[in-house]
PDB file of N, CA and C in Angstrom:
ATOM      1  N   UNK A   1       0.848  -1.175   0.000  1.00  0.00           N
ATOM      2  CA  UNK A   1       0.000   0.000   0.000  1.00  0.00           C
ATOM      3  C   UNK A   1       0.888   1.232   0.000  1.00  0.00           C
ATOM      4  N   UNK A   2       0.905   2.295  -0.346  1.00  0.00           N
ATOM      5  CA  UNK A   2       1.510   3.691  -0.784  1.00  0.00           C
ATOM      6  C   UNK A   2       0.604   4.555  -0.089  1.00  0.00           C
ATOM      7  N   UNK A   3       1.614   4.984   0.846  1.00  0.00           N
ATOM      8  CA  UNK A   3       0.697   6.136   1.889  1.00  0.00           C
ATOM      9  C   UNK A   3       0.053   5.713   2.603  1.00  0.00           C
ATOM     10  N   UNK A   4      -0.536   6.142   3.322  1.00  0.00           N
ATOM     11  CA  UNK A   4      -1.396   5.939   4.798  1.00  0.00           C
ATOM     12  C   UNK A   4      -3.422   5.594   4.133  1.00  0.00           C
ATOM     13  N   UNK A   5      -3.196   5.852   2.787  1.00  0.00           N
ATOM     14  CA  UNK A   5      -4.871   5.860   2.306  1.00  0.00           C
ATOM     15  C   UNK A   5      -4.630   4.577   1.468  1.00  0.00           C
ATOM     16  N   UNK A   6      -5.864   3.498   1.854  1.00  0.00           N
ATOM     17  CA  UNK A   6      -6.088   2.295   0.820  1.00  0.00           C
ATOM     18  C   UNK A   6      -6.475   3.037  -0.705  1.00  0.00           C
ATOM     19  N   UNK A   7      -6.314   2.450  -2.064  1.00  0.00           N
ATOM     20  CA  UNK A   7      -6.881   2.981  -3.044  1.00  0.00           C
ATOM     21  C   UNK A   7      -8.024   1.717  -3.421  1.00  0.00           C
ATOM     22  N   UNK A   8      -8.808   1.508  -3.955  1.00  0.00           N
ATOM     23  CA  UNK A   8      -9.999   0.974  -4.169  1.00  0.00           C
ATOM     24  C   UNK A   8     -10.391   0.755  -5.199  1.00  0.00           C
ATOM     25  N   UNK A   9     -10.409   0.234  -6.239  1.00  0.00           N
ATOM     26  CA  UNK A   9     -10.854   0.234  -7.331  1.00  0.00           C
ATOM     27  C   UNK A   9     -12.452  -0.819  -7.551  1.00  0.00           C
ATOM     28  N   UNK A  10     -12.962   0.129  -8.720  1.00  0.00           N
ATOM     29  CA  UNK A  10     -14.891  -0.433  -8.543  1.00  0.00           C
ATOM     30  C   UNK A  10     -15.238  -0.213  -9.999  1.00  0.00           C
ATOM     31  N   UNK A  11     -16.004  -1.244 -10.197  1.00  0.00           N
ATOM     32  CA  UNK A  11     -16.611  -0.913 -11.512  1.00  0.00           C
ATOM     33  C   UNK A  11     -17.513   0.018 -11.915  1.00  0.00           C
ATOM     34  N   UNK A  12     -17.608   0.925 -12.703  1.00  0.00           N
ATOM     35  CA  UNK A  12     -18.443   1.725 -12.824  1.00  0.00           C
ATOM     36  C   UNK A  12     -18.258   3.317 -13.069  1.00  0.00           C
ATOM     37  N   UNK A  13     -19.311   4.049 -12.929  1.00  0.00           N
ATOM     38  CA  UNK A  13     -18.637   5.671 -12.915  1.00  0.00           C
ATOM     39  C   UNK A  13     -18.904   5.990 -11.484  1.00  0.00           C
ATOM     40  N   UNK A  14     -18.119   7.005 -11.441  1.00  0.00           N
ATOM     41  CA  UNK A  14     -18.010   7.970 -10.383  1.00  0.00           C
ATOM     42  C   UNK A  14     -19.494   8.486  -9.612  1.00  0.00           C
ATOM     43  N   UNK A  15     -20.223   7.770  -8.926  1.00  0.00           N
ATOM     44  CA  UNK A  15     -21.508   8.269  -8.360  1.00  0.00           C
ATOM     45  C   UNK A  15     -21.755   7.595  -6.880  1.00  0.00           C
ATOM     46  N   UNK A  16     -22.811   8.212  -6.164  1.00  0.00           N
ATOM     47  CA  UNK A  16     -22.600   8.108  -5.185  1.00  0.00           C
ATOM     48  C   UNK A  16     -23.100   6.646  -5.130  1.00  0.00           C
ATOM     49  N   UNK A  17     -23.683   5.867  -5.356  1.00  0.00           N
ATOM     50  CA  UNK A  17     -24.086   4.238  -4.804  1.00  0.00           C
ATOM     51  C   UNK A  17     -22.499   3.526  -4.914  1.00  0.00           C
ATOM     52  N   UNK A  18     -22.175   3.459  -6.444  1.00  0.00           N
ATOM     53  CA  UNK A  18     -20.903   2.924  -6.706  1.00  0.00           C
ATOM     54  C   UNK A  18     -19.333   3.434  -5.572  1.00  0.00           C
ATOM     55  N   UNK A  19     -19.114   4.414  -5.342  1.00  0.00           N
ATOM     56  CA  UNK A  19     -17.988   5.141  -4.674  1.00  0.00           C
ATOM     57  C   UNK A  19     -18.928   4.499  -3.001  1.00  0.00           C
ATOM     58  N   UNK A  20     -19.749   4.484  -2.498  1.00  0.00           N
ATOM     59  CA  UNK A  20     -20.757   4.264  -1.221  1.00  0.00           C
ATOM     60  C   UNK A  20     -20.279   3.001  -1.121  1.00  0.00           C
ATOM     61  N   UNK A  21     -20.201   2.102  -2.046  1.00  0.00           N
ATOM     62  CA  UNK A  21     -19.834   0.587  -1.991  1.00  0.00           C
ATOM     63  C   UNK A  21     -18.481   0.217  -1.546  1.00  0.00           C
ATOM     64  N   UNK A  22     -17.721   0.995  -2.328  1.00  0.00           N
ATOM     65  CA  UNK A  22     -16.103   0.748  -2.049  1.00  0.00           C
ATOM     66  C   UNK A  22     -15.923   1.379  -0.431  1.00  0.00           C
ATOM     67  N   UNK A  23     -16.541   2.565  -0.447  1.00  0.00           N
ATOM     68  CA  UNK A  23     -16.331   3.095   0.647  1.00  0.00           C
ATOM     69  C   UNK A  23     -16.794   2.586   2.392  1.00  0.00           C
ATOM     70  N   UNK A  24     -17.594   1.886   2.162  1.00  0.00           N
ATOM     71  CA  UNK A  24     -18.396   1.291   3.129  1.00  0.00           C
ATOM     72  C   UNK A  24     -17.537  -0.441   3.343  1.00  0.00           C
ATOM     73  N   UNK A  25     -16.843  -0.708   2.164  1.00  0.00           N
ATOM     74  CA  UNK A  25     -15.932  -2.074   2.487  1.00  0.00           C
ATOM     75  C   UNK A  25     -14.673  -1.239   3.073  1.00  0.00           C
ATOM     76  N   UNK A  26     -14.130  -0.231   2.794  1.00  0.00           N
ATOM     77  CA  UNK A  26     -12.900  -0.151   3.150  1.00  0.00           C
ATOM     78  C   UNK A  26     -13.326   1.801   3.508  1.00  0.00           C
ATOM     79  N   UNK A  27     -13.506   1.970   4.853  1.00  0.00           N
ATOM     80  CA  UNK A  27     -13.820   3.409   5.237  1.00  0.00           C
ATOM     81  C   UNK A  27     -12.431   4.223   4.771  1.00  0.00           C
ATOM     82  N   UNK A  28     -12.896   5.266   4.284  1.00  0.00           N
ATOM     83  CA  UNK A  28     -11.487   6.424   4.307  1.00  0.00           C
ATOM     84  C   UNK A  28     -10.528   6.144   2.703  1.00  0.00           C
ATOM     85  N   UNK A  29     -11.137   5.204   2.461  1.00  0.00           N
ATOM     86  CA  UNK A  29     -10.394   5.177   0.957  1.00  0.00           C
ATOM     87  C   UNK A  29     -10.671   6.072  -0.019  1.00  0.00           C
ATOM     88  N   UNK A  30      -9.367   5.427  -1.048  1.00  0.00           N
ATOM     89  CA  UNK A  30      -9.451   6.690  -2.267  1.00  0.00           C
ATOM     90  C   UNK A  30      -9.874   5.675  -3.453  1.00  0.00           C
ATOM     91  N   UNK A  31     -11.634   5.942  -3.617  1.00  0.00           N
ATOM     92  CA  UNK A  31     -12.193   5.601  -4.699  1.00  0.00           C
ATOM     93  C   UNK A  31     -11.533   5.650  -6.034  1.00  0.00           C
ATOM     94  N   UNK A  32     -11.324   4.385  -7.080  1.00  0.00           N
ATOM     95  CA  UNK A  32     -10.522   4.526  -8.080  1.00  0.00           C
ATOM     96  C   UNK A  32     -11.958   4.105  -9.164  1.00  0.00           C
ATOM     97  N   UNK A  33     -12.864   4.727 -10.094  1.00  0.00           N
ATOM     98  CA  UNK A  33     -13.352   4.311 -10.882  1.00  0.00           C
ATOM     99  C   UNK A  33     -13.328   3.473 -11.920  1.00  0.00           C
ATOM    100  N   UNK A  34     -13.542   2.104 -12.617  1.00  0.00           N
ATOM    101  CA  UNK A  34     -12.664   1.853 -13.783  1.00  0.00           C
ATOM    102  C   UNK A  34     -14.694   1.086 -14.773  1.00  0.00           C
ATOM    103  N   UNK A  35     -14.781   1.390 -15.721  1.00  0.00           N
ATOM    104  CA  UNK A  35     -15.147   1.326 -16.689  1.00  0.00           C
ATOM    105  C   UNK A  35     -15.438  -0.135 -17.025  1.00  0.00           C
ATOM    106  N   UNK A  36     -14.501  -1.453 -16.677  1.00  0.00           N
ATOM    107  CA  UNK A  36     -14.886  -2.588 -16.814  1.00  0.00           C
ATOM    108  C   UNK A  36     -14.053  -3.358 -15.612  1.00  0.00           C
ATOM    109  N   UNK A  37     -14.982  -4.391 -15.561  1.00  0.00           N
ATOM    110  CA  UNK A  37     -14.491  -5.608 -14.394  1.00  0.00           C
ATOM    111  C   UNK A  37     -12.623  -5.483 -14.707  1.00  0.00           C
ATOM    112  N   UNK A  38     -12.518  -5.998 -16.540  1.00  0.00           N
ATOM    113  CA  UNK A  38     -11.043  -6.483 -16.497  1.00  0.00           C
ATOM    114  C   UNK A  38     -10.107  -5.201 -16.195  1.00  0.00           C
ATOM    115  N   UNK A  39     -10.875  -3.612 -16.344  1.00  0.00           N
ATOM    116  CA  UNK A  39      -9.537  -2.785 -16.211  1.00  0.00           C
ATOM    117  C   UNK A  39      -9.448  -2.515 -14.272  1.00  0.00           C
ATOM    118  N   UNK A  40     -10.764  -2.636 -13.522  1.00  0.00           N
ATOM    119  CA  UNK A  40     -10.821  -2.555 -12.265  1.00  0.00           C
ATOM    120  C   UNK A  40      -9.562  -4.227 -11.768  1.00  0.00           C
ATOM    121  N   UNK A  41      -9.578  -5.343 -12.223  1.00  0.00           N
ATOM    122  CA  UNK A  41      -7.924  -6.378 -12.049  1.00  0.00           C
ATOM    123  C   UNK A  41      -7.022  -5.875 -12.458  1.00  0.00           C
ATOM    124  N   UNK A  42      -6.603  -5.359 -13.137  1.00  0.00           N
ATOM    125  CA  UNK A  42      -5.423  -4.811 -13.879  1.00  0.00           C
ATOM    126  C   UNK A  42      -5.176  -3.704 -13.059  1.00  0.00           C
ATOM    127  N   UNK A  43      -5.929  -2.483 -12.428  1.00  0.00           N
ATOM    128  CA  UNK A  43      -5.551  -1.658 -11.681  1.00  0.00           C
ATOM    129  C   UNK A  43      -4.932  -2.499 -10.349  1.00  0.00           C
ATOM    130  N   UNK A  44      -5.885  -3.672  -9.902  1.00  0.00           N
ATOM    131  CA  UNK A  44      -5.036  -4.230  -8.633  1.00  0.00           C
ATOM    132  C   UNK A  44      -3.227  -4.755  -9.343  1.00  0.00           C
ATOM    133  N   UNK A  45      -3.392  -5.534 -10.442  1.00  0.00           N
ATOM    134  CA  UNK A  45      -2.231  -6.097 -10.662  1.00  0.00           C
ATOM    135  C   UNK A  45      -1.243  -5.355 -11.386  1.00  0.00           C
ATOM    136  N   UNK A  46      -1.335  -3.707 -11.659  1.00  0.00           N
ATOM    137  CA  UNK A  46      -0.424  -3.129 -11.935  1.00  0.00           C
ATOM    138  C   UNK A  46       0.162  -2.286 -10.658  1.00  0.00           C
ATOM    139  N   UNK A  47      -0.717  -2.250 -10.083  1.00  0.00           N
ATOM    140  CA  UNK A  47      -0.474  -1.890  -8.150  1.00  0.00           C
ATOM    141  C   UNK A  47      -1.411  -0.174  -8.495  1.00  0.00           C
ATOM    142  N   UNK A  48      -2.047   0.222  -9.418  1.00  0.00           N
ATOM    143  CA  UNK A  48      -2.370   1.355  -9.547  1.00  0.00           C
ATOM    144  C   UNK A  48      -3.612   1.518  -8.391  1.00  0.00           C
ATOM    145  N   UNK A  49      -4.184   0.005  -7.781  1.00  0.00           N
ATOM    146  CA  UNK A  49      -5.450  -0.058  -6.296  1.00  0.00           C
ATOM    147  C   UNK A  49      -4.810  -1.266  -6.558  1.00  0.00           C
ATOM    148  N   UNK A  50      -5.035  -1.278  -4.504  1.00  0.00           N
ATOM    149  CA  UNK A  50      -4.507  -1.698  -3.238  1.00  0.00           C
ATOM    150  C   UNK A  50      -5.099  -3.138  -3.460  1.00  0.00           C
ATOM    151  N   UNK A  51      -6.739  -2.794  -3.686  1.00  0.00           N
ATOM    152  CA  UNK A  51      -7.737  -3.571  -3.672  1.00  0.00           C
ATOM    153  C   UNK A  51      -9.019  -3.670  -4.624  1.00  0.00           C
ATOM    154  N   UNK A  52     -10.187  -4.367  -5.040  1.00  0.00           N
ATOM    155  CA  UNK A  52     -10.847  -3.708  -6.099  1.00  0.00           C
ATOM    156  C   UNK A  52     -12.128  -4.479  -5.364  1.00  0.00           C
ATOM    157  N   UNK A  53     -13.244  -3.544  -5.573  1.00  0.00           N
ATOM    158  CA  UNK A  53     -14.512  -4.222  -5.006  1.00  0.00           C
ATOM    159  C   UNK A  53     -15.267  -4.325  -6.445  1.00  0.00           C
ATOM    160  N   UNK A  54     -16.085  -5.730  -6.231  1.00  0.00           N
ATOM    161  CA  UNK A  54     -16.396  -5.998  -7.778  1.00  0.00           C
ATOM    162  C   UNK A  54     -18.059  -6.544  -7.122  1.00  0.00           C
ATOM    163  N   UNK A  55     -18.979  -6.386  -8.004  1.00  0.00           N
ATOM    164  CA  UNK A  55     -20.402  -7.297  -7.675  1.00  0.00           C
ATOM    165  C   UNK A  55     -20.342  -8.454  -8.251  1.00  0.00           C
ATOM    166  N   UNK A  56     -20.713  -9.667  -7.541  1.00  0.00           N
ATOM    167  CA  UNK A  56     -20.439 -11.127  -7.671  1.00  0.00           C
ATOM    168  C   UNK A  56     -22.103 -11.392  -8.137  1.00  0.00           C
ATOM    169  N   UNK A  57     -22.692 -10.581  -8.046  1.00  0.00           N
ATOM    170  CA  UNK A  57     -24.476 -11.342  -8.735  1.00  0.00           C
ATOM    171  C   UNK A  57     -24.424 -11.508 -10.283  1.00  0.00           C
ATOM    172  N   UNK A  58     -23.363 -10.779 -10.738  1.00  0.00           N
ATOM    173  CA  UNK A  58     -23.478 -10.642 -12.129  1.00  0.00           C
ATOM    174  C   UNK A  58     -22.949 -12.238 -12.937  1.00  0.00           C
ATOM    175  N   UNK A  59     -24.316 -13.014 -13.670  1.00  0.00           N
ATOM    176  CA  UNK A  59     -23.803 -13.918 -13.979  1.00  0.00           C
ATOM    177  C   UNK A  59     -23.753 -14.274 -15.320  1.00  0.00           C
ATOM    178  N   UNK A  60     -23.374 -12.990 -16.289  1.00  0.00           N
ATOM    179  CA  UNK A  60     -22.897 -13.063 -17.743  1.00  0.00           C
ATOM    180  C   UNK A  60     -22.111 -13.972 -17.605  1.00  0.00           C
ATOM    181  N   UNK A  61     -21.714 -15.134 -19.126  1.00  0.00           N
ATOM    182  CA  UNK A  61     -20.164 -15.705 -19.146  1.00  0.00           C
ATOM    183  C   UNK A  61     -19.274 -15.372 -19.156  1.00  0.00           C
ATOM    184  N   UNK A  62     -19.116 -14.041 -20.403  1.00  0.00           N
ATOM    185  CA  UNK A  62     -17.994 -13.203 -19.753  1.00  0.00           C
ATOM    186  C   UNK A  62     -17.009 -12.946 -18.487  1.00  0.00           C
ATOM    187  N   UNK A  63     -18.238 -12.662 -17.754  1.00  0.00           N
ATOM    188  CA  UNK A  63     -17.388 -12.058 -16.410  1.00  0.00           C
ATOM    189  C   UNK A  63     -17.199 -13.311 -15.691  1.00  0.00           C
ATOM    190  N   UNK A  64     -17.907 -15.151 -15.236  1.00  0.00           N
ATOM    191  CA  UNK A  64     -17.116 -15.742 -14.856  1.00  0.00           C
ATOM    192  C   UNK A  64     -16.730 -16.390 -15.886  1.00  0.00           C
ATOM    193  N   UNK A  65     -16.251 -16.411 -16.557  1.00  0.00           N
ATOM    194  CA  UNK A  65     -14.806 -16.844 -17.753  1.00  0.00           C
ATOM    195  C   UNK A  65     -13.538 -16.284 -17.038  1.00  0.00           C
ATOM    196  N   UNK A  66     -13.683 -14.230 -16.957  1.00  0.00           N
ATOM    197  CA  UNK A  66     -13.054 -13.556 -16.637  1.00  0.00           C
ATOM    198  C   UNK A  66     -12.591 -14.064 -15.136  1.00  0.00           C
ATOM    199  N   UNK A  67     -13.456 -14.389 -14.047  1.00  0.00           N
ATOM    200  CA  UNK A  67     -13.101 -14.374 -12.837  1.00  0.00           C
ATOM    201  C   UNK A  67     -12.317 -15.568 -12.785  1.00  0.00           C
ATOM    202  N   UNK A  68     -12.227 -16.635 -13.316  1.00  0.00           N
ATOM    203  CA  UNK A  68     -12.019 -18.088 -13.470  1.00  0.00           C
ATOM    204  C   UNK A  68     -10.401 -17.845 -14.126  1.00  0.00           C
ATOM    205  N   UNK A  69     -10.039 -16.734 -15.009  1.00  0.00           N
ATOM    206  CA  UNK A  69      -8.932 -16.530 -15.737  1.00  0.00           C
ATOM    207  C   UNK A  69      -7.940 -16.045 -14.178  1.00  0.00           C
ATOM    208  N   UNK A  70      -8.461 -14.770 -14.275  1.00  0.00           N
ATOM    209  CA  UNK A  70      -8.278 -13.846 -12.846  1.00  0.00           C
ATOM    210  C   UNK A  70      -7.796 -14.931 -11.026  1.00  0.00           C
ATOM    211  N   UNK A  71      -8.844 -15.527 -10.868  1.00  0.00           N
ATOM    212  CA  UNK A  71      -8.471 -16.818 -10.015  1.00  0.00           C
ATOM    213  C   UNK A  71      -7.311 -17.721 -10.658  1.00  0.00           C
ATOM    214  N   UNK A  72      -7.327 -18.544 -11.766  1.00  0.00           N
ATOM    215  CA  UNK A  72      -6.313 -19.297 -11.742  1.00  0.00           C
ATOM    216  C   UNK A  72      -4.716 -18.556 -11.629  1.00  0.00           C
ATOM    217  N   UNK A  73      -4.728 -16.977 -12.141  1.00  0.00           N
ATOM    218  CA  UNK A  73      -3.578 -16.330 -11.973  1.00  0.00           C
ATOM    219  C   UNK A  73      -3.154 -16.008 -11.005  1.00  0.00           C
ATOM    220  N   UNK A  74      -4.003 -15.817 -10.298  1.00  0.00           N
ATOM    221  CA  UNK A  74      -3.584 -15.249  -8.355  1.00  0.00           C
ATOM    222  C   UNK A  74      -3.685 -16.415  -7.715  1.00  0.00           C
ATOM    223  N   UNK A  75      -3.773 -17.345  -8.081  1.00  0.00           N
ATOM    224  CA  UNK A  75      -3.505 -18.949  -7.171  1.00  0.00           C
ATOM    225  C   UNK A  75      -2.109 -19.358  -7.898  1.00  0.00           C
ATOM    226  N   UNK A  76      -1.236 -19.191  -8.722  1.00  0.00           N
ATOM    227  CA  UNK A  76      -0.039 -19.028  -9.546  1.00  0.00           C
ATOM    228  C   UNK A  76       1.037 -18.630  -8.402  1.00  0.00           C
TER     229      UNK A  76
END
C-alpha cells in the first residue's frame, strides 16, 4: 500500500451508490473508478489499487470466464 490511504478500485462511474460501496468495504479510501471488471484487475495487478470491489451477482459468461482466468492467476 503507498501512503497511509487504501486505493480501491470499482466498476463503474463515479456516483454516489458505486464510490458508497467501495467506501463502506474499506472506510477512508481513495475511490478509483474503472469502466470494466477487467480494467478494475489490472488496476489491482499493476499496483495502480490496493484492492478492487467488484459485484459477484453478475452472472454473464464473460465475467465468470473472466473471474475463473483472474483466479487461476492469483492462485499461480
Amino acid at each position: 500500500m503507498h501512503g497511509s490511504q487504501l486505493r480501491v478500485a470499482y466498476q463503474g462511474v463515479p456516483d454516489p451508490n458505486s464510490e458508497a460501496t467501495a467506501g463502506k468495504a474499506y472506510p477512508n479510501c481513495e475511490a478509483i473508478p474503472c469502466d470494466q471488471f477487467e480494467v478494475a484487475f489490472q488496476a489491482v495487478e499493476l499496483w495502480i489499487a490496493d484492492r478492487a470491489v467488484l459485484p459477484i451477482e453478475n452472472s454473464a459468461a464473460r465475467f465468470t470466464e473472466t473471474m475463473t482466468s483472474y483466479s487461476a492467476i492469483a492462485s499461480t
